[in-house]
C-alpha atoms as a PDB file:
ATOM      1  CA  UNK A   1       0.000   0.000   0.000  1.00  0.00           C
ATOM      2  CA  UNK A   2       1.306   3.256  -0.807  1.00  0.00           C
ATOM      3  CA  UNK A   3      -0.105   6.541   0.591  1.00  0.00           C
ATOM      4  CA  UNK A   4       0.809  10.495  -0.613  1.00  0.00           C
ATOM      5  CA  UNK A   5      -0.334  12.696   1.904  1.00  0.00           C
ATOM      6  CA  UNK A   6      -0.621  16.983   0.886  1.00  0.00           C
ATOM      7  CA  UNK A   7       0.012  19.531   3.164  1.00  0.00           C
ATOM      8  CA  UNK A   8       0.296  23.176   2.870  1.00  0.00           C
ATOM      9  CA  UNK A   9      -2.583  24.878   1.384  1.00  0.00           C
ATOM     10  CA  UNK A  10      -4.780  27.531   2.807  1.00  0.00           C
ATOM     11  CA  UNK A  11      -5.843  31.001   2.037  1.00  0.00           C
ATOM     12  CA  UNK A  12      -3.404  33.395   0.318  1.00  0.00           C
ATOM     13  CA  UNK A  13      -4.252  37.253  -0.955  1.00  0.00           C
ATOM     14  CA  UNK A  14      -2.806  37.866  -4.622  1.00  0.00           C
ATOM     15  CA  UNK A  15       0.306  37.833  -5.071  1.00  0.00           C
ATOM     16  CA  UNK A  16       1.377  36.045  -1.712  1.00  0.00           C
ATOM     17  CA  UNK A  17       3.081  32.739  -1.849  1.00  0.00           C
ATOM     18  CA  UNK A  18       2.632  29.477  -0.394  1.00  0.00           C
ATOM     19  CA  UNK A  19       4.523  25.857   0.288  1.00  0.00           C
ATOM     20  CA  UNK A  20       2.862  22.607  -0.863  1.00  0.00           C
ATOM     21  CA  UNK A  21       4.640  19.359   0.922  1.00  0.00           C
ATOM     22  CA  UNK A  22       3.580  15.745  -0.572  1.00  0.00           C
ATOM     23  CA  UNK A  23       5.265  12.519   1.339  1.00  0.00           C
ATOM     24  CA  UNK A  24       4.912   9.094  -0.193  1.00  0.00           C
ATOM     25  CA  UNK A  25       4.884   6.142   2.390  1.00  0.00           C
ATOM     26  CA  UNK A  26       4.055   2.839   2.618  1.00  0.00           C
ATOM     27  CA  UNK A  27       5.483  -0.506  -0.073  1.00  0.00           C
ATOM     28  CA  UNK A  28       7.813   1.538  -2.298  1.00  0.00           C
ATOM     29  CA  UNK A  29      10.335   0.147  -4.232  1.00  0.00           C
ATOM     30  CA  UNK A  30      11.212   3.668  -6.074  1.00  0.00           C
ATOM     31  CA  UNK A  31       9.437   6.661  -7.340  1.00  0.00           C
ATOM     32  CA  UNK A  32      10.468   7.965 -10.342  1.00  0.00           C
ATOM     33  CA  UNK A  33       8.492  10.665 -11.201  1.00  0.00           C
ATOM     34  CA  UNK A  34       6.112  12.542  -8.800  1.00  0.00           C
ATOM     35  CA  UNK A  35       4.230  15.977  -9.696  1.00  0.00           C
ATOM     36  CA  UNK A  36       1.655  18.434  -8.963  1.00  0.00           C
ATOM     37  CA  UNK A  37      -1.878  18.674 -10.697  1.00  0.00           C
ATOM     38  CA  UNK A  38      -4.524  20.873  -9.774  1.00  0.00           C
ATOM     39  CA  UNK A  39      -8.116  21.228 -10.484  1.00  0.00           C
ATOM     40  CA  UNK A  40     -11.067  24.270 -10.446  1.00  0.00           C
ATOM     41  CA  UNK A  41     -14.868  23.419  -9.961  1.00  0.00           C
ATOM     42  CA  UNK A  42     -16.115  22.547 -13.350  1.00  0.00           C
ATOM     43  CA  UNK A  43     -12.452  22.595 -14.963  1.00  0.00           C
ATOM     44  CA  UNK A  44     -10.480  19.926 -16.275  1.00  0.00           C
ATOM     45  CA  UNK A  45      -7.622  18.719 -14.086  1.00  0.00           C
ATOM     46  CA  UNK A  46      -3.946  19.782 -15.175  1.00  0.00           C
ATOM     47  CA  UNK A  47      -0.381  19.071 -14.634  1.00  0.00           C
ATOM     48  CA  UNK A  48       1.165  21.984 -12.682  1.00  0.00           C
ATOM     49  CA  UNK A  49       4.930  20.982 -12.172  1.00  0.00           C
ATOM     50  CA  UNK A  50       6.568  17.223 -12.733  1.00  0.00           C
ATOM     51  CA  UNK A  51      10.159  16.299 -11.270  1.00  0.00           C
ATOM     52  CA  UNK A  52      12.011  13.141 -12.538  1.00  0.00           C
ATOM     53  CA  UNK A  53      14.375  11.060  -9.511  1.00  0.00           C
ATOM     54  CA  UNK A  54      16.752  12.873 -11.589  1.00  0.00           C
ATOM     55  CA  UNK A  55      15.743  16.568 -10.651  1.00  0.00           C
ATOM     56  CA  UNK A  56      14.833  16.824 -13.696  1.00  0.00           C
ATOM     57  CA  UNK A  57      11.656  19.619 -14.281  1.00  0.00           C
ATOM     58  CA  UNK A  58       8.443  20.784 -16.879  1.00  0.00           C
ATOM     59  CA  UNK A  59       5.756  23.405 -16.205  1.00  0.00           C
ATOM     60  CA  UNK A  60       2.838  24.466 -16.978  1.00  0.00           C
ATOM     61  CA  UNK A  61       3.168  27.474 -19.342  1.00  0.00           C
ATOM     62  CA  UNK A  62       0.529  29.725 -16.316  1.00  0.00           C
ATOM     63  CA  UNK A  63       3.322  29.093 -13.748  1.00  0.00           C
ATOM     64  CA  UNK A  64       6.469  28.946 -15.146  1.00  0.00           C
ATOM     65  CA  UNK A  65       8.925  31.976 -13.481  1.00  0.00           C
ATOM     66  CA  UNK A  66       6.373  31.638 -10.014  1.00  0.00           C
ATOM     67  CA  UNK A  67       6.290  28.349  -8.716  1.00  0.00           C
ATOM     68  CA  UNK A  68       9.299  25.916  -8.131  1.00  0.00           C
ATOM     69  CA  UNK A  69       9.067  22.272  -7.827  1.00  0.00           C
ATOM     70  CA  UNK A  70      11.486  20.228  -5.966  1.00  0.00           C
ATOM     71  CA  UNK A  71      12.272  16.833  -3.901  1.00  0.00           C
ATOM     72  CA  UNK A  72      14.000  15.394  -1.811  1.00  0.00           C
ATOM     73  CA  UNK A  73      14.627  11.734  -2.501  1.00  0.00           C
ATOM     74  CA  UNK A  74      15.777  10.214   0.741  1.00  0.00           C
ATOM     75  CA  UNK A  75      12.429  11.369   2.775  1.00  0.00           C
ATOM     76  CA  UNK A  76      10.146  10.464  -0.526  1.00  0.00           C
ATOM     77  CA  UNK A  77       8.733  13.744  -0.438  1.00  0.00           C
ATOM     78  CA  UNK A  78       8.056  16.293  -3.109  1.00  0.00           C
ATOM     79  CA  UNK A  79       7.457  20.192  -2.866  1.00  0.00           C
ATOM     80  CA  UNK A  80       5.605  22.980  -4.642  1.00  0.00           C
ATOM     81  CA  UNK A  81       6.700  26.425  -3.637  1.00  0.00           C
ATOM     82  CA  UNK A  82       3.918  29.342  -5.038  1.00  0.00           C
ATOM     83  CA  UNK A  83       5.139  32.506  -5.482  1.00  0.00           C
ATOM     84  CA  UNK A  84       3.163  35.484  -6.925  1.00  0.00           C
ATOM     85  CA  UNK A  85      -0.125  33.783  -6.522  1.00  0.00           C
ATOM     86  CA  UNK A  86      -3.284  34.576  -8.456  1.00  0.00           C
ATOM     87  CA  UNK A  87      -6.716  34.228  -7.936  1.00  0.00           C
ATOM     88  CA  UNK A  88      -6.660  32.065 -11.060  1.00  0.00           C
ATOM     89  CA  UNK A  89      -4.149  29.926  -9.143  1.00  0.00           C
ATOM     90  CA  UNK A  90      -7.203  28.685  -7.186  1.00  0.00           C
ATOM     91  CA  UNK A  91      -7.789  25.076  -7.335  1.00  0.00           C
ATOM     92  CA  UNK A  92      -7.648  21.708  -5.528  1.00  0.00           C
ATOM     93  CA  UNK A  93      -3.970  20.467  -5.579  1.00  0.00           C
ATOM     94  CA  UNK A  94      -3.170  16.929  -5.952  1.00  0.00           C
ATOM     95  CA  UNK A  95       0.310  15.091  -5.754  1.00  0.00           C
ATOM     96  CA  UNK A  96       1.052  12.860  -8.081  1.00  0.00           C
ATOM     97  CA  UNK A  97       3.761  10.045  -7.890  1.00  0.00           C
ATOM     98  CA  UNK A  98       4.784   6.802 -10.152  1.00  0.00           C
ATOM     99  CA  UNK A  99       5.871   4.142  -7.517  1.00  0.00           C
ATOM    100  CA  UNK A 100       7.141   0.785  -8.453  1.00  0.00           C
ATOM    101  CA  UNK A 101       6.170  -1.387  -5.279  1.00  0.00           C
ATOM    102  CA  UNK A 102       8.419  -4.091  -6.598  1.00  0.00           C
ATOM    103  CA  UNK A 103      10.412  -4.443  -9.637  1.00  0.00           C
ATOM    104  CA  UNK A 104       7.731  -6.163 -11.647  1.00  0.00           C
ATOM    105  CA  UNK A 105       4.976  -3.344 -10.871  1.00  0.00           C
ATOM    106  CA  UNK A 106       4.990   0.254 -10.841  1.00  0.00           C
ATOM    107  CA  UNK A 107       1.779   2.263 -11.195  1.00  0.00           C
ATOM    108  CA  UNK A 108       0.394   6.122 -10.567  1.00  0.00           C
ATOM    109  CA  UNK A 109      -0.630   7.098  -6.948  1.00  0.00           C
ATOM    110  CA  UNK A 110      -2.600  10.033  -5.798  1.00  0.00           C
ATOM    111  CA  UNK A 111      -3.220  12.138  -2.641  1.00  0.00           C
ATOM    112  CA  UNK A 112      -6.659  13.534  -1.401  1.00  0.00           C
ATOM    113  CA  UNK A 113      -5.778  16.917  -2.349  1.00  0.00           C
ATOM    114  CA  UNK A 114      -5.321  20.613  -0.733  1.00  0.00           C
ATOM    115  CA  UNK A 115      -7.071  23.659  -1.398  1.00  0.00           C
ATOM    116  CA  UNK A 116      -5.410  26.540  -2.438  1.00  0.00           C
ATOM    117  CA  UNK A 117      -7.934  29.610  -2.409  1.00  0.00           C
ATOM    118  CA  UNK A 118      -6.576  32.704  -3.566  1.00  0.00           C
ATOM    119  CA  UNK A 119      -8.277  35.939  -2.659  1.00  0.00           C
ATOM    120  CA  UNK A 120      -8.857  39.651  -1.173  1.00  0.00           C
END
């Protein structure tokens, strides 16, 4: 069993900035990739920010230049730091990661999600 859990969100005004923590736990072999999706009510979700093992990074075209993604490989854990935050920024955020729980099987995990609600 493999569990993400988020942590960081809240309420920001524009242009503030917040930290997004994600730690994987549980039957884990590896992660290779992990990343950051978010979703609006009634919008499609999106990728945000993906890392490779390698520290390797892509953005979303909306965030690149405010928002940093990062990891740290030993604790299994993944950041998203926010900078510059709009009120378009608004959305559930979800961590993503690609675990192989053995070295036959490696799949896509997901956390609950935090909200990030940005407003005056």
């Amino acid at each position: 069993q493999v569990q993400l859990v988020e942590s960081g969100g809240g309420l920001v005004q524009p242009g503030g900035s917040l930290r997004l923590s994600c730690a994987a736990s549980g039957i884990i072999f590896s992660i290779n990739a992990m990343g950051w999706y978010r979703q609006a009510p009634g919008k499609q979700r999106e990728l945000v920010a993906h890392i490779t093992r390698g520290g390797s990074t892509n953005y979303a075209e909306s965030v690149k230049g405010r928002f940093t993604i990062s990891r740290v490989n030993a604790k299994n854990t993944v950041y998203l730091q926010m900078n510059s935050l709009k009120p378009e920024d608004t959305a559930v955020y979800y961590c993503n990661a690609h675990v192989a729980v053995n070295r036959g099987f490696s799949d896509d995990y997901w956390g609950q999600g935090t909200q990030v609600t940005v407003s005056s």
